[in-house]
C-alpha atoms as a PDB file:
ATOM      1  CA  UNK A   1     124.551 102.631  80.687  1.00  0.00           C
ATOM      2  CA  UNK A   2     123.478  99.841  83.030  1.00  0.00           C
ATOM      3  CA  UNK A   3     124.715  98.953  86.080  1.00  0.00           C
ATOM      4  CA  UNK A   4     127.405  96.068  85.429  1.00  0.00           C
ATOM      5  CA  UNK A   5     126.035  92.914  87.890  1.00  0.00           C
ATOM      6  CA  UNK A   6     128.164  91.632  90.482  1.00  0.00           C
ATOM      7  CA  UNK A   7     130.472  88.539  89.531  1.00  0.00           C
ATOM      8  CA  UNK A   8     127.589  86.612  92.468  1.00  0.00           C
ATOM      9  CA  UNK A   9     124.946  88.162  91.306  1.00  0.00           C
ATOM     10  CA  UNK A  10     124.051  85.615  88.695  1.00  0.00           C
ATOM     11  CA  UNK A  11     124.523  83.121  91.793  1.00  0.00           C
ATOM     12  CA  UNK A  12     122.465  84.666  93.845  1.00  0.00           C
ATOM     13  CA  UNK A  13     119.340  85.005  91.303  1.00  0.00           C
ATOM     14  CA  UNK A  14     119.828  81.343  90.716  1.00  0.00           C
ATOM     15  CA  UNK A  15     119.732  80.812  94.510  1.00  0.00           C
ATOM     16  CA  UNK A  16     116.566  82.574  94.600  1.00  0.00           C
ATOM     17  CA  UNK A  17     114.874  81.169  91.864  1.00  0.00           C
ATOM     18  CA  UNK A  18     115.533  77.630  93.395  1.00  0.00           C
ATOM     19  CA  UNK A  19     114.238  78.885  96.947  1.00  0.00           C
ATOM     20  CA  UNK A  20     111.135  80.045  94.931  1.00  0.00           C
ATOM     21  CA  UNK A  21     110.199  76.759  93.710  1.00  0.00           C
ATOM     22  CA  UNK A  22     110.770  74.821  96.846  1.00  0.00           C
ATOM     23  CA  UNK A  23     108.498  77.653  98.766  1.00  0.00           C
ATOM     24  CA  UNK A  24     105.583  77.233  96.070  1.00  0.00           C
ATOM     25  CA  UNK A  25     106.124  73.450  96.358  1.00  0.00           C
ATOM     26  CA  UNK A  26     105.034  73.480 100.144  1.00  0.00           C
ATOM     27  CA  UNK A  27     102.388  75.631  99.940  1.00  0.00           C
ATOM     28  CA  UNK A  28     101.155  73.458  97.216  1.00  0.00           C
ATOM     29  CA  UNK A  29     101.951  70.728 100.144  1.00  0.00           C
ATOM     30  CA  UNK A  30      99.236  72.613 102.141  1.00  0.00           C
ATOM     31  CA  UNK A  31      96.182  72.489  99.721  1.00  0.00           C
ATOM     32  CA  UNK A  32      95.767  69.455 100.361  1.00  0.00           C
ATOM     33  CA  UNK A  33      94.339  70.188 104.150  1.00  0.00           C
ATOM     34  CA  UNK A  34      92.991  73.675 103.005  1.00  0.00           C
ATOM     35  CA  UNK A  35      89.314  73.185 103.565  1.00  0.00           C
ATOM     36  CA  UNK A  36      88.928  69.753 104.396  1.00  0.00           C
ATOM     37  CA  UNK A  37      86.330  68.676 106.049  1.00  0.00           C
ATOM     38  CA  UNK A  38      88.644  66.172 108.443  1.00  0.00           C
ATOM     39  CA  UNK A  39      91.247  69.070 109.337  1.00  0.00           C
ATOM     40  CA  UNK A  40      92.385  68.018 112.503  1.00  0.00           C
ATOM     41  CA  UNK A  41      93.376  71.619 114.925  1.00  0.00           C
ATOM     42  CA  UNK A  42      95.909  71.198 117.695  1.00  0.00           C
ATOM     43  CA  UNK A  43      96.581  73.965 119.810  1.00  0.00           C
ATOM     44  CA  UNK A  44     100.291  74.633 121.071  1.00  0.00           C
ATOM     45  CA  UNK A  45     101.327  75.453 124.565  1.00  0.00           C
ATOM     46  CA  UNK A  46     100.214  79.191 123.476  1.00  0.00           C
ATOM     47  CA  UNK A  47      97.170  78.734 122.692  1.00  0.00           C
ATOM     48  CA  UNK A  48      97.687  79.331 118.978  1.00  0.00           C
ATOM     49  CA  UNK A  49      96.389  76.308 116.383  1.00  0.00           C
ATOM     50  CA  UNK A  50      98.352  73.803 114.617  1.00  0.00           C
ATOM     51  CA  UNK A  51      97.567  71.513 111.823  1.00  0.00           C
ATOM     52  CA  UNK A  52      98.951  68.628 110.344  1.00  0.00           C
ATOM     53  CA  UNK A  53      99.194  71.256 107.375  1.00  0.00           C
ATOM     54  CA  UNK A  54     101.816  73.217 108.720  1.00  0.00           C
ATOM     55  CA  UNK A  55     103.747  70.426 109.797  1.00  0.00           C
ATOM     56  CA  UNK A  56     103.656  68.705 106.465  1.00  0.00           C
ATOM     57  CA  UNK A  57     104.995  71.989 104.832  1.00  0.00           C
ATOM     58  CA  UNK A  58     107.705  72.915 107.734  1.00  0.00           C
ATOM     59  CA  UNK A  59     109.160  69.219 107.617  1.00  0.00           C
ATOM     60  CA  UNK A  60     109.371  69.458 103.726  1.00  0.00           C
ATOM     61  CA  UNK A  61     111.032  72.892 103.511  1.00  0.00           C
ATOM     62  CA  UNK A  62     113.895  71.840 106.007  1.00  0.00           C
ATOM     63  CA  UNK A  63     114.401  68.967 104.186  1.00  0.00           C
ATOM     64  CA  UNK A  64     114.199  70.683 101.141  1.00  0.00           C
ATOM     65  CA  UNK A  65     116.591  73.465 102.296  1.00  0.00           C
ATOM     66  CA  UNK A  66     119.206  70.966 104.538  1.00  0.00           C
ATOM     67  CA  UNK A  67     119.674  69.072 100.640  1.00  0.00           C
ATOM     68  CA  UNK A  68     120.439  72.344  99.022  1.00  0.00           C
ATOM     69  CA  UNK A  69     122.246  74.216 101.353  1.00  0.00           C
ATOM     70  CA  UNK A  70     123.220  71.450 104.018  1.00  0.00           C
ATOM     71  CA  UNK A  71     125.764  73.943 105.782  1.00  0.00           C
ATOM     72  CA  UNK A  72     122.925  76.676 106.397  1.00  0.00           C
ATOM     73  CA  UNK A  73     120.646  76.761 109.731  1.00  0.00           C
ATOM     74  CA  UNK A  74     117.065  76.769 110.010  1.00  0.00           C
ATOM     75  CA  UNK A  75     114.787  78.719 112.343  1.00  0.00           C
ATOM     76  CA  UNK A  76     110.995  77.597 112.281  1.00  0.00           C
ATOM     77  CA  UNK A  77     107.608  77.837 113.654  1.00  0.00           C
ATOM     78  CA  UNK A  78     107.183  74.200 114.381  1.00  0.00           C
ATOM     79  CA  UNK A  79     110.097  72.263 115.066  1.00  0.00           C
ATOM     80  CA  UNK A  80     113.488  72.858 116.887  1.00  0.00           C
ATOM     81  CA  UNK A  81     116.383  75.108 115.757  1.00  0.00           C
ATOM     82  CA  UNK A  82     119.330  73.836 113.950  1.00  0.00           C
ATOM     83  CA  UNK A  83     122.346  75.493 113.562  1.00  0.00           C
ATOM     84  CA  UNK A  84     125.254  75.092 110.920  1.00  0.00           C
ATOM     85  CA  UNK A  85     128.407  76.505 110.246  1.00  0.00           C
ATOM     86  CA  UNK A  86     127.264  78.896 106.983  1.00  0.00           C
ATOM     87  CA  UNK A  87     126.333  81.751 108.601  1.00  0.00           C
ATOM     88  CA  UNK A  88     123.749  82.096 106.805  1.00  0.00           C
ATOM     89  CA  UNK A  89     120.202  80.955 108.373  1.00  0.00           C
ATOM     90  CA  UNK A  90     116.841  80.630 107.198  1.00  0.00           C
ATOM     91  CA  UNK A  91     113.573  81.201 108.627  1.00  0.00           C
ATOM     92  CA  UNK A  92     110.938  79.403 108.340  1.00  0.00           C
ATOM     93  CA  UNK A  93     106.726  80.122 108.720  1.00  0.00           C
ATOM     94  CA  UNK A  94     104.793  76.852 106.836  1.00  0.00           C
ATOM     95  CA  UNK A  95     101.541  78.567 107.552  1.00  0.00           C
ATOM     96  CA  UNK A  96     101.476  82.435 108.159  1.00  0.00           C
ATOM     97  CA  UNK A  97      97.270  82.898 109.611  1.00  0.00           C
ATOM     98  CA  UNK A  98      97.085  79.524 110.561  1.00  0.00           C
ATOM     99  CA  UNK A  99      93.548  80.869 111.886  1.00  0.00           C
ATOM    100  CA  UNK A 100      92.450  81.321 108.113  1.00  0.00           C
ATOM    101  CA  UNK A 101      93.537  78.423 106.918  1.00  0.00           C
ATOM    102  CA  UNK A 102      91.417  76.629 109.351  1.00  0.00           C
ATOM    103  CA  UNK A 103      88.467  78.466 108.475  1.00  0.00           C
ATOM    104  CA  UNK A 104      88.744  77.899 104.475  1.00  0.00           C
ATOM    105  CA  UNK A 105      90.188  81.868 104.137  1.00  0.00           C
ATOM    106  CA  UNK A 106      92.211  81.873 101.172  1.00  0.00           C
ATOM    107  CA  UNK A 107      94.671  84.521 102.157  1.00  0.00           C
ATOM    108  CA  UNK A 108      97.147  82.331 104.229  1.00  0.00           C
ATOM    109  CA  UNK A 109     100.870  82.161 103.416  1.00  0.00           C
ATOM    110  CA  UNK A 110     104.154  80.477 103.134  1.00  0.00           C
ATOM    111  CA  UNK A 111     107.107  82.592 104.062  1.00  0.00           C
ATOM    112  CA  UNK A 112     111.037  81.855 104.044  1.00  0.00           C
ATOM    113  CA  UNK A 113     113.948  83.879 104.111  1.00  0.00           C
ATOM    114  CA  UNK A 114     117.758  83.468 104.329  1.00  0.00           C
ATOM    115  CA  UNK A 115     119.479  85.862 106.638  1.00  0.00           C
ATOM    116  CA  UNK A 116     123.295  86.354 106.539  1.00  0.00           C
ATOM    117  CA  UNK A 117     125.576  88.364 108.165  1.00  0.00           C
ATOM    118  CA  UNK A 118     124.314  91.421 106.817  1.00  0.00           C
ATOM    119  CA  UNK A 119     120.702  90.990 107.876  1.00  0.00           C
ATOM    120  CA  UNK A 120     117.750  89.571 105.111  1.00  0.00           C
ATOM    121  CA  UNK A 121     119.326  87.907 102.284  1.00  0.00           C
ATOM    122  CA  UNK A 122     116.385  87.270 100.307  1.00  0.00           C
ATOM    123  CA  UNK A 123     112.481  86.399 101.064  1.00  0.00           C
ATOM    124  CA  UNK A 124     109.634  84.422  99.719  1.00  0.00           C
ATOM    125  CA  UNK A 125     105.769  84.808 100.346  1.00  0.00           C
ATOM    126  CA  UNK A 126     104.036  82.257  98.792  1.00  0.00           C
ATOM    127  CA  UNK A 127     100.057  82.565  98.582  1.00  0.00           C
ATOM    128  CA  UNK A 128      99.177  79.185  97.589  1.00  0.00           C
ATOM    129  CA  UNK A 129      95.176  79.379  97.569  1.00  0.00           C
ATOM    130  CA  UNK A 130      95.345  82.542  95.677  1.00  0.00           C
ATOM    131  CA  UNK A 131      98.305  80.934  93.291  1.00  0.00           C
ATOM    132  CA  UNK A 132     100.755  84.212  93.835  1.00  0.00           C
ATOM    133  CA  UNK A 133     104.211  84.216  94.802  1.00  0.00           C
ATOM    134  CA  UNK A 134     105.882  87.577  95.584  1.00  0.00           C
ATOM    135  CA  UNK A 135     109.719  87.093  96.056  1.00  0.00           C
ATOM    136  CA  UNK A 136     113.035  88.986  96.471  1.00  0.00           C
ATOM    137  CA  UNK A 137     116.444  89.116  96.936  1.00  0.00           C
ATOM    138  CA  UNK A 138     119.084  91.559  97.895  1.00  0.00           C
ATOM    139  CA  UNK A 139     119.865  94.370  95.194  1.00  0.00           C
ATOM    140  CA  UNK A 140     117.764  91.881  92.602  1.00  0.00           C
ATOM    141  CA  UNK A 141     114.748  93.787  93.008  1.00  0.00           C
ATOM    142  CA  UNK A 142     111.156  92.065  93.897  1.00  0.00           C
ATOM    143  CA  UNK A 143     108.880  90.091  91.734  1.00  0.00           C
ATOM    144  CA  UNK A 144     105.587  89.308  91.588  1.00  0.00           C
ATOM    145  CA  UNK A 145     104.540  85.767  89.701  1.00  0.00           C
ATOM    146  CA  UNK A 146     101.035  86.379  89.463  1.00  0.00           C
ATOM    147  CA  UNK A 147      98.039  83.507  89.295  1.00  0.00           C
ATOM    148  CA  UNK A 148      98.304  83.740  85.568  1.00  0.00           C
ATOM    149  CA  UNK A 149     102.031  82.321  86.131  1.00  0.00           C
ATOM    150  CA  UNK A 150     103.797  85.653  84.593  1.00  0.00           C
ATOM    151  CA  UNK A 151     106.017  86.885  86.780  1.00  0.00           C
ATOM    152  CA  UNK A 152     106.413  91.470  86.934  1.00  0.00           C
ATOM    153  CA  UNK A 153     108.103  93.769  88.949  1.00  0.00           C
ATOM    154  CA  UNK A 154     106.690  94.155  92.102  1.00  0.00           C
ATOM    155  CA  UNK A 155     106.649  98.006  93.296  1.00  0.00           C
ATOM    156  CA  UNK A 156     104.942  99.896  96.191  1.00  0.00           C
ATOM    157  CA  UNK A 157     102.206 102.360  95.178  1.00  0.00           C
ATOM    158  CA  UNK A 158     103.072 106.406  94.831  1.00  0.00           C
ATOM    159  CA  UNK A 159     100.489 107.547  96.746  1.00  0.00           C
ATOM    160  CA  UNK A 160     101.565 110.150  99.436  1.00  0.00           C
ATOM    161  CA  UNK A 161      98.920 110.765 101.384  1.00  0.00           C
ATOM    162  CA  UNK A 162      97.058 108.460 103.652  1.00  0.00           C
ATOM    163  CA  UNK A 163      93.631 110.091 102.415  1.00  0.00           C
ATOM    164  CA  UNK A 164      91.873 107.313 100.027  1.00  0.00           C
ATOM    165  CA  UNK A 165      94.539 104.808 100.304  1.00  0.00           C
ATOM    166  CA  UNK A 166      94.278 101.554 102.028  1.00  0.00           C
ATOM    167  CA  UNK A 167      96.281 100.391 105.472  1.00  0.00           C
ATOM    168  CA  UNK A 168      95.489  96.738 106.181  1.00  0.00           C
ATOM    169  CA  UNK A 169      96.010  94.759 109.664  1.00  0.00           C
ATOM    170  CA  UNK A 170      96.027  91.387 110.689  1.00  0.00           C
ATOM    171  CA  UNK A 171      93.050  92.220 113.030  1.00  0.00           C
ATOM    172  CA  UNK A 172      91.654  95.570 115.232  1.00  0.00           C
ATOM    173  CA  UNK A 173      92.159  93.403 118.767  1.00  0.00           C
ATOM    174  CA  UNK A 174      95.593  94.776 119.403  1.00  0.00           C
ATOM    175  CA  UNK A 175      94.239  98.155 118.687  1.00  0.00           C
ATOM    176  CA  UNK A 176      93.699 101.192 121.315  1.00  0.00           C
ATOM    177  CA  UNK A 177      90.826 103.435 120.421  1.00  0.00           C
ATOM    178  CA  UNK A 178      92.952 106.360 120.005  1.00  0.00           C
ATOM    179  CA  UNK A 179      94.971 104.653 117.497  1.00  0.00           C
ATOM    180  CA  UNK A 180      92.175 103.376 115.448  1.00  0.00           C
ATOM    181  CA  UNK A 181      90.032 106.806 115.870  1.00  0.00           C
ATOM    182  CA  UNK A 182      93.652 108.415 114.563  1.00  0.00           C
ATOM    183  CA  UNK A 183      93.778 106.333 111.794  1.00  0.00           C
ATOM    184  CA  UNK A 184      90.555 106.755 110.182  1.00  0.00           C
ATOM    185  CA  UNK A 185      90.484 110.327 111.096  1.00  0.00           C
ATOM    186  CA  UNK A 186      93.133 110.611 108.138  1.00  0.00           C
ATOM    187  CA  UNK A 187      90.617 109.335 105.408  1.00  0.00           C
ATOM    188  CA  UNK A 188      91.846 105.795 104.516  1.00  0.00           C
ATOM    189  CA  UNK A 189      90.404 102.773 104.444  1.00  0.00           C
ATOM    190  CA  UNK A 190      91.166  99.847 106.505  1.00  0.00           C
ATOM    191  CA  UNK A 191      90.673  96.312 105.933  1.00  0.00           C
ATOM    192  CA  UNK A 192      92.347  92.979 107.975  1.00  0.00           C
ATOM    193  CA  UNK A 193      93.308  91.184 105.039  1.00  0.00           C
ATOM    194  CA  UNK A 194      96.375  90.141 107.504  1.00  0.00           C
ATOM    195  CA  UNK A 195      99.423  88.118 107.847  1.00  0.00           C
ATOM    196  CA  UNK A 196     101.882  87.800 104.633  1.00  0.00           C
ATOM    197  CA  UNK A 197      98.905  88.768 102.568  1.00  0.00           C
ATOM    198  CA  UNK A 198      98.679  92.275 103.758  1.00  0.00           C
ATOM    199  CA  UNK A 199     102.661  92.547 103.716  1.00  0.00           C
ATOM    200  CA  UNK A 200     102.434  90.987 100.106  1.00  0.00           C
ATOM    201  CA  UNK A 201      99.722  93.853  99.227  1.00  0.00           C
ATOM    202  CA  UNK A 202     102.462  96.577  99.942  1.00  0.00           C
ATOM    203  CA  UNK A 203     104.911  95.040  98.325  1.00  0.00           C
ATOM    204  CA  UNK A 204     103.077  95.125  94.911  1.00  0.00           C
ATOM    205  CA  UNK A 205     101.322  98.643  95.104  1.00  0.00           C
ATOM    206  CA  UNK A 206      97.418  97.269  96.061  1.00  0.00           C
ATOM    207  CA  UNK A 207      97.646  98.872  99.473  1.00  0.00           C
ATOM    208  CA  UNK A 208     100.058 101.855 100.882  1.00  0.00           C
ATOM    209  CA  UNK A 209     100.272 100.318 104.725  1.00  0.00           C
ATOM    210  CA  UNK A 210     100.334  97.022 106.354  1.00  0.00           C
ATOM    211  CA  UNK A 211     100.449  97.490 110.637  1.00  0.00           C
ATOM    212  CA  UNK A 212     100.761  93.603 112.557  1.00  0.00           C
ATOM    213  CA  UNK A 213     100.968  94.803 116.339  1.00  0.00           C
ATOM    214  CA  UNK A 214     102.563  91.462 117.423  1.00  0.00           C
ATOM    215  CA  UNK A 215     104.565  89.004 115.264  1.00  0.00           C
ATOM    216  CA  UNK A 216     107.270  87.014 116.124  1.00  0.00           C
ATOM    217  CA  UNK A 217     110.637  86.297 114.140  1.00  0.00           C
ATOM    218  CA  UNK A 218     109.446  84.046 111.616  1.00  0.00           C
ATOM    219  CA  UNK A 219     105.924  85.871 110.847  1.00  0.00           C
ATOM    220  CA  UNK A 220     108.737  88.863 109.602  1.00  0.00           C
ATOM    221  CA  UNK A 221     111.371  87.182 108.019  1.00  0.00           C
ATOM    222  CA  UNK A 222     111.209  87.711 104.411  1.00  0.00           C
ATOM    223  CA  UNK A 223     109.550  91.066 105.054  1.00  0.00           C
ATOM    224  CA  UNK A 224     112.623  93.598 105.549  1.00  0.00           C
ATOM    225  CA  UNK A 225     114.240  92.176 101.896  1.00  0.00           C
ATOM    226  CA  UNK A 226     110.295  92.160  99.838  1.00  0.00           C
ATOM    227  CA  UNK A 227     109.364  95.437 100.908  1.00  0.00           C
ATOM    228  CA  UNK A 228     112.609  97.240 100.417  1.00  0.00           C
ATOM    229  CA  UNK A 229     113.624  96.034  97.194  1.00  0.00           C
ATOM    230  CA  UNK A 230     109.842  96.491  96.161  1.00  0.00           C
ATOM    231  CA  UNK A 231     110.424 100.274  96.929  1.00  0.00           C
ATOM    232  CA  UNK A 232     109.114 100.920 100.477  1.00  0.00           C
ATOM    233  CA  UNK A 233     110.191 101.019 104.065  1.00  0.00           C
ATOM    234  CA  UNK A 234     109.390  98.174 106.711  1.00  0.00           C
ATOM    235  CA  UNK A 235     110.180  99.263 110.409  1.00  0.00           C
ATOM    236  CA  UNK A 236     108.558  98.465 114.198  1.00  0.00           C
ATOM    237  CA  UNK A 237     106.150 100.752 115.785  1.00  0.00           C
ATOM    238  CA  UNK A 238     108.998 103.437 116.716  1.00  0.00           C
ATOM    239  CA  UNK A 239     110.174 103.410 113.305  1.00  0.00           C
ATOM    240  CA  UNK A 240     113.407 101.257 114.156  1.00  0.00           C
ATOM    241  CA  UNK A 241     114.355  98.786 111.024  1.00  0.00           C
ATOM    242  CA  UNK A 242     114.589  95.532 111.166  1.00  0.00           C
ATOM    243  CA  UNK A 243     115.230  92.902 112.208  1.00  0.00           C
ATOM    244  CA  UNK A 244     118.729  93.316 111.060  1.00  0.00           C
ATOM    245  CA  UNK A 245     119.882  89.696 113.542  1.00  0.00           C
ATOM    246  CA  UNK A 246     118.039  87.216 114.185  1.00  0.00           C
ATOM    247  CA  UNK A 247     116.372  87.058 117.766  1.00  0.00           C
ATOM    248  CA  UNK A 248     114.992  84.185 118.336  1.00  0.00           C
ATOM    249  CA  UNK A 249     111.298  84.734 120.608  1.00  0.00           C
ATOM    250  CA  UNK A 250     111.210  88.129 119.810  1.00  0.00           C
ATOM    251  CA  UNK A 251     107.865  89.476 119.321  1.00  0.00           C
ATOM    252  CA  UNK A 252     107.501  93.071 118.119  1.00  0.00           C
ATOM    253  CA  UNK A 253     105.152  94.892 115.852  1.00  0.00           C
ATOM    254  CA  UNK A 254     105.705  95.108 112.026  1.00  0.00           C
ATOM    255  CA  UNK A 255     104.889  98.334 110.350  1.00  0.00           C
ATOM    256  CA  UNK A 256     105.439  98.186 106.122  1.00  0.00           C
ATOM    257  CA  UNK A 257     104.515 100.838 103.739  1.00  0.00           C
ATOM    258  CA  UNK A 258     105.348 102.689 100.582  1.00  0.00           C
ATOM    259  CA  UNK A 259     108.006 104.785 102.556  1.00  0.00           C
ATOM    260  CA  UNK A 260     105.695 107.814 101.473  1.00  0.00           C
ATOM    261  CA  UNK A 261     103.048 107.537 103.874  1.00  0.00           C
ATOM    262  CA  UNK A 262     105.312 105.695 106.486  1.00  0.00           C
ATOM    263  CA  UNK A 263     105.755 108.749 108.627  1.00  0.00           C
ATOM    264  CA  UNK A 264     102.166 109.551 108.824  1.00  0.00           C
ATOM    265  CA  UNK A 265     101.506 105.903 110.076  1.00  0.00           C
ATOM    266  CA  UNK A 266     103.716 105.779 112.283  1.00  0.00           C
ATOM    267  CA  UNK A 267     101.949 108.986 113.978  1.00  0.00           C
ATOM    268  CA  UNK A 268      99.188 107.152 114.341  1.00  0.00           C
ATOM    269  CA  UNK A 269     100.750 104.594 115.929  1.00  0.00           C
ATOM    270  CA  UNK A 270     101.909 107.131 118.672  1.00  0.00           C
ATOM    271  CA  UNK A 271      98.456 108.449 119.500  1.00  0.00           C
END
C-alpha cells in the first residue's frame, strides 16, 4: 500500500510548483541579454563579471518571492541580505556561470532554494537556454520538466564504477595534477560542462559525478535537496554534508554523485 502523504504535503507541492514558475520566469528574464551583441560586463570588487542580466533576474525573484512569502528572507548573489521573521530563507543565484552566459554558452543557470530550520527545503535549477527545469522538494522526490515541456522523475544513474562513466567540473584550474592524473587513471571521462548544469546532469542520471572546487553559498543552495531526493549523495571534499545552515561567505567545494561512485571520488579528491 502507499505511503499515506502528510496533511502539508499537498502544501508543500503547491509551494513548489509556484517557486517553479517564478524560477523559469527569470531565467526567461535573462534571454533577453543571452547573446546580445550590446551585453554590457561589469566586474565586482572580486573580479568576477556582472551583467545587467543577472540583476534583472535577482531583482525580479525577490520581488517575486517578498509577494508570495513576504515573512521569508532572502540571501543573493547581487544585492543585500534581508531577513524576516519565517525562519525560513531563500537563496538566491540569478545567473549560475555568469562567464558562459557572457560568451553565448548555453549551459548557464538559475538556482533558488528555501532553507528552513531543518536545512534545504526545496531547490530549483532552471536552464533557460536549454529550456529544462530540474526541481525538488523535501520527501516529494525530484523532477525533471524537460525542453519538450513534460515533466519525469529525475533519478541518478546506477552505475557503480567510475570506469566509463562521466564526472564533470566547472573547470580543471582548481585542479592539482595528482588529483586529475587520479581521476582519469580510474577510466572515466571528464568534461567541464560546469555550474548548475553539471549538478543538474547528476541529478537526472546523464553523468555519475559533478566536483566544483570552490562555490560559495548561493552557487549550492538547491543542490543538497535535488540531488538527494533524485537518489544520490551531495557532500564537500571530506565527504561532510551540507550545508545543513546557512553561512553566509562561505566558500567550500561541492562534490555530487550517484552515492555509488561517491566514495571512489572522493579518493581522488584526497590524492
Amino acid at each position: 500500500m502507499p505511503a499515506v502523504p502528510s496533511p502539508s504535503e499537498p502544501r508543500e507541492r503547491a509551494v513548489l510548483d509556484q517557486v517553479v514558475e517564478v524560477v523559469r520566469a527569470a531565467g526567461a528574464l535573462t534571454l533577453r541579454w543571452f547573446r546580445s551583441q550590446s551585453l554590457d560586463i561589469d566586474h565586482k570588487d572580486d573580479g568576477t563579471p556582472v551583467t545587467p542580466a543577472d540583476r534583472a533576474a535577482e531583482r525580479f525573484l525577490r520581488e517575486e518571492l517578498g509577494r508570495l512569502f513576504p515573512d521569508d528572507g532572502v540571501i543573493g548573489e547581487e544585492e543585500p541580505d534581508t531577513t524576516g521573521g519565517s525562519g525560513c530563507t531563500w537563496v538566491v543565484d540569478p545567473i549560475d556561470g555568469t562567464k558562459a552566459f557572457t560568451h553565448g554558452v548555453p549551459l548557464y543557470s538559475t538556482l533558488v532554494a528555501r532553507y528552513d530550520e531543518h536545512g534545504c527545503a526545496l531547490g530549483v535549477i532552471d536552464l533557460p537556454a536549454l529550456g529544462e527545469t530540474v526541481f525538488a522538494g523535501r520527501g516529494l522526490g525530484c523532477h525533471h520538466r524537460r525542453a519538450d515541456g513534460v515533466v519525469v522523475e529525475a533519478r541518478v544513474s546506477g552505475r557503480s564504477d567510475l570506469s566509463g562513466g562521466c564526472v564533470c567540473t566547472s573547470g580543471l584550474g582548481a585542479w592539482s595534477r595528482a588529483r586529475l592524473d587520479a581521476l582519469l587513471a580510474t577510466g572515466t571521462l571528464v568534461r567541464t560542462w560546469g555550474d548548475g548544469y553539471g549538478f543538474a546532469l547528476v541529478a537526472t542520471g546523464r553523468i555519475e559525478a559533478m566536483v566544483d572546487p570552490a562555490v560559495a553559498l548561493w552557487d549550492l543552495g538547491p543542490l543538497p535537496v535535488i540531488v538527494t531526493e533524485a537518489g544520490g549523495r551531495f557532500t564537500d571534499d571530506e565527504g561532510r554534508p551540507g550545508p545543513t545552515t546557512l553561512e553566509p561567505g562561505c566558500t567550500r567545494a561541492a562534490v555530487a554523485t550517484n552515492g555509488l561512485v561517491h566514495d571512489a571520488v572522493l579518493a581522488v579528491l584526497g590524492a
